[in-house]
Protein backbone atom coordinates (compact mmCIF):
# COMPACT_ATOMS: atom_id res chain seq x y z
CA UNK A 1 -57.20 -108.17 97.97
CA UNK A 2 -56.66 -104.63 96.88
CA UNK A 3 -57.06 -104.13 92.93
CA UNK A 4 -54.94 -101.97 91.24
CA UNK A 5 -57.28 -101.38 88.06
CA UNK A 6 -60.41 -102.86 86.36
CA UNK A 7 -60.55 -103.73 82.48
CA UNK A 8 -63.59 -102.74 80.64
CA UNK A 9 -64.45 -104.30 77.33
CA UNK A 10 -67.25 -103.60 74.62
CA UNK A 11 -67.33 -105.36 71.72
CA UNK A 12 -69.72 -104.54 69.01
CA UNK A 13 -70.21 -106.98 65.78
CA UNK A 14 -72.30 -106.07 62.33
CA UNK A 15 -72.73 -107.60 59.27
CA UNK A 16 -71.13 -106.07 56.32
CA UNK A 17 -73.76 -105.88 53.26
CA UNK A 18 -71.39 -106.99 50.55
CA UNK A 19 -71.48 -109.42 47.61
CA UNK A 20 -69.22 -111.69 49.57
CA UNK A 21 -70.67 -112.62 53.51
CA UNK A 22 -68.71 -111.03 55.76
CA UNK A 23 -68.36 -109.31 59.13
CA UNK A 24 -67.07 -106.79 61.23
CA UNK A 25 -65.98 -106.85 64.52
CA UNK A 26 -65.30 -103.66 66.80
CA UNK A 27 -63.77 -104.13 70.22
CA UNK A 28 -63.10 -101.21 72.93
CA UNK A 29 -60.80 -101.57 75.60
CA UNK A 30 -60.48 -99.18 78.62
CA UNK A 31 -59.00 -98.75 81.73
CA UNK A 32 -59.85 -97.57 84.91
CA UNK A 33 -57.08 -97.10 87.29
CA UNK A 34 -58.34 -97.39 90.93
CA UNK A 35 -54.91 -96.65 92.30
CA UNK A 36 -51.66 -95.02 91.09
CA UNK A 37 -48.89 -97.20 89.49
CA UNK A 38 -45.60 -96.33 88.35
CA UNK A 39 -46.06 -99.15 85.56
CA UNK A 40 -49.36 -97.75 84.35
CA UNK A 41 -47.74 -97.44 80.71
CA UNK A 42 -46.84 -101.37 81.05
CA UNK A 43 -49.53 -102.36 82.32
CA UNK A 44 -51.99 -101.15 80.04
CA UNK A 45 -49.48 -101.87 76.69
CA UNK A 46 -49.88 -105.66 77.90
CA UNK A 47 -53.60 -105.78 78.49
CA UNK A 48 -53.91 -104.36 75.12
CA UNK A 49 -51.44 -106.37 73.48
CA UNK A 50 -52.70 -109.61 75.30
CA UNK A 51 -56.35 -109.02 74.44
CA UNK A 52 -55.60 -107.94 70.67
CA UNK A 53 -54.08 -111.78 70.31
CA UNK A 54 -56.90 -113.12 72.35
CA UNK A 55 -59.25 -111.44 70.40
CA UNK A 56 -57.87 -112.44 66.98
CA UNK A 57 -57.32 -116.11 67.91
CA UNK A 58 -61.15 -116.31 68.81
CA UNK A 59 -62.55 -114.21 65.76
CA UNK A 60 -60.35 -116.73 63.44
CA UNK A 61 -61.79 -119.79 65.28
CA UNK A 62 -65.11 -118.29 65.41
CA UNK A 63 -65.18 -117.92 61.48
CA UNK A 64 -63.59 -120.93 60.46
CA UNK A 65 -66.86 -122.39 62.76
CA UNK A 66 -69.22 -120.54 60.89
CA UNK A 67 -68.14 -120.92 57.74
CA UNK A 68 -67.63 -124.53 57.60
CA UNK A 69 -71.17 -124.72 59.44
CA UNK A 70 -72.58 -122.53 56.40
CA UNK A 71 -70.88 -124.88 53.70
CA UNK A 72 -71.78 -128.17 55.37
């Protein structure tokens, strides 16, 4: 199978010192085209776009977990 591109992702969370517990939650997407595409644009607007809701859904799920582990 020949592969058009590879998706990397890095994803790097803290802990925000605050009066109030929170997070934060940086996430890095990149590219790397392996061979030409005339819907390289497209392409990488929907693997942004598809991991940005991907990435939100989990985070949401992920503190809704935590926090009702943290209250009960």
């Amino acid at each position: 199978m020949l592969r058009t591109f590879q998706v990397h992702l890095r994803y790097n969370v803290q802990g925000v010192t605050s009066e109030a517990p929170s997070s934060r939650c940086e996430i890095l997407v990149g590219i790397e085209w392996l061979k030409s595409s005339k819907f390289q644009k497209r392409i990488a607007r929907n693997i942004c776009e598809k991991l940005a809701h991907r990435a939100k859904e989990v985070l949401e799920v992920a503190g809704k977990e935590i926090a009702s582990a943290v209250s009960g």
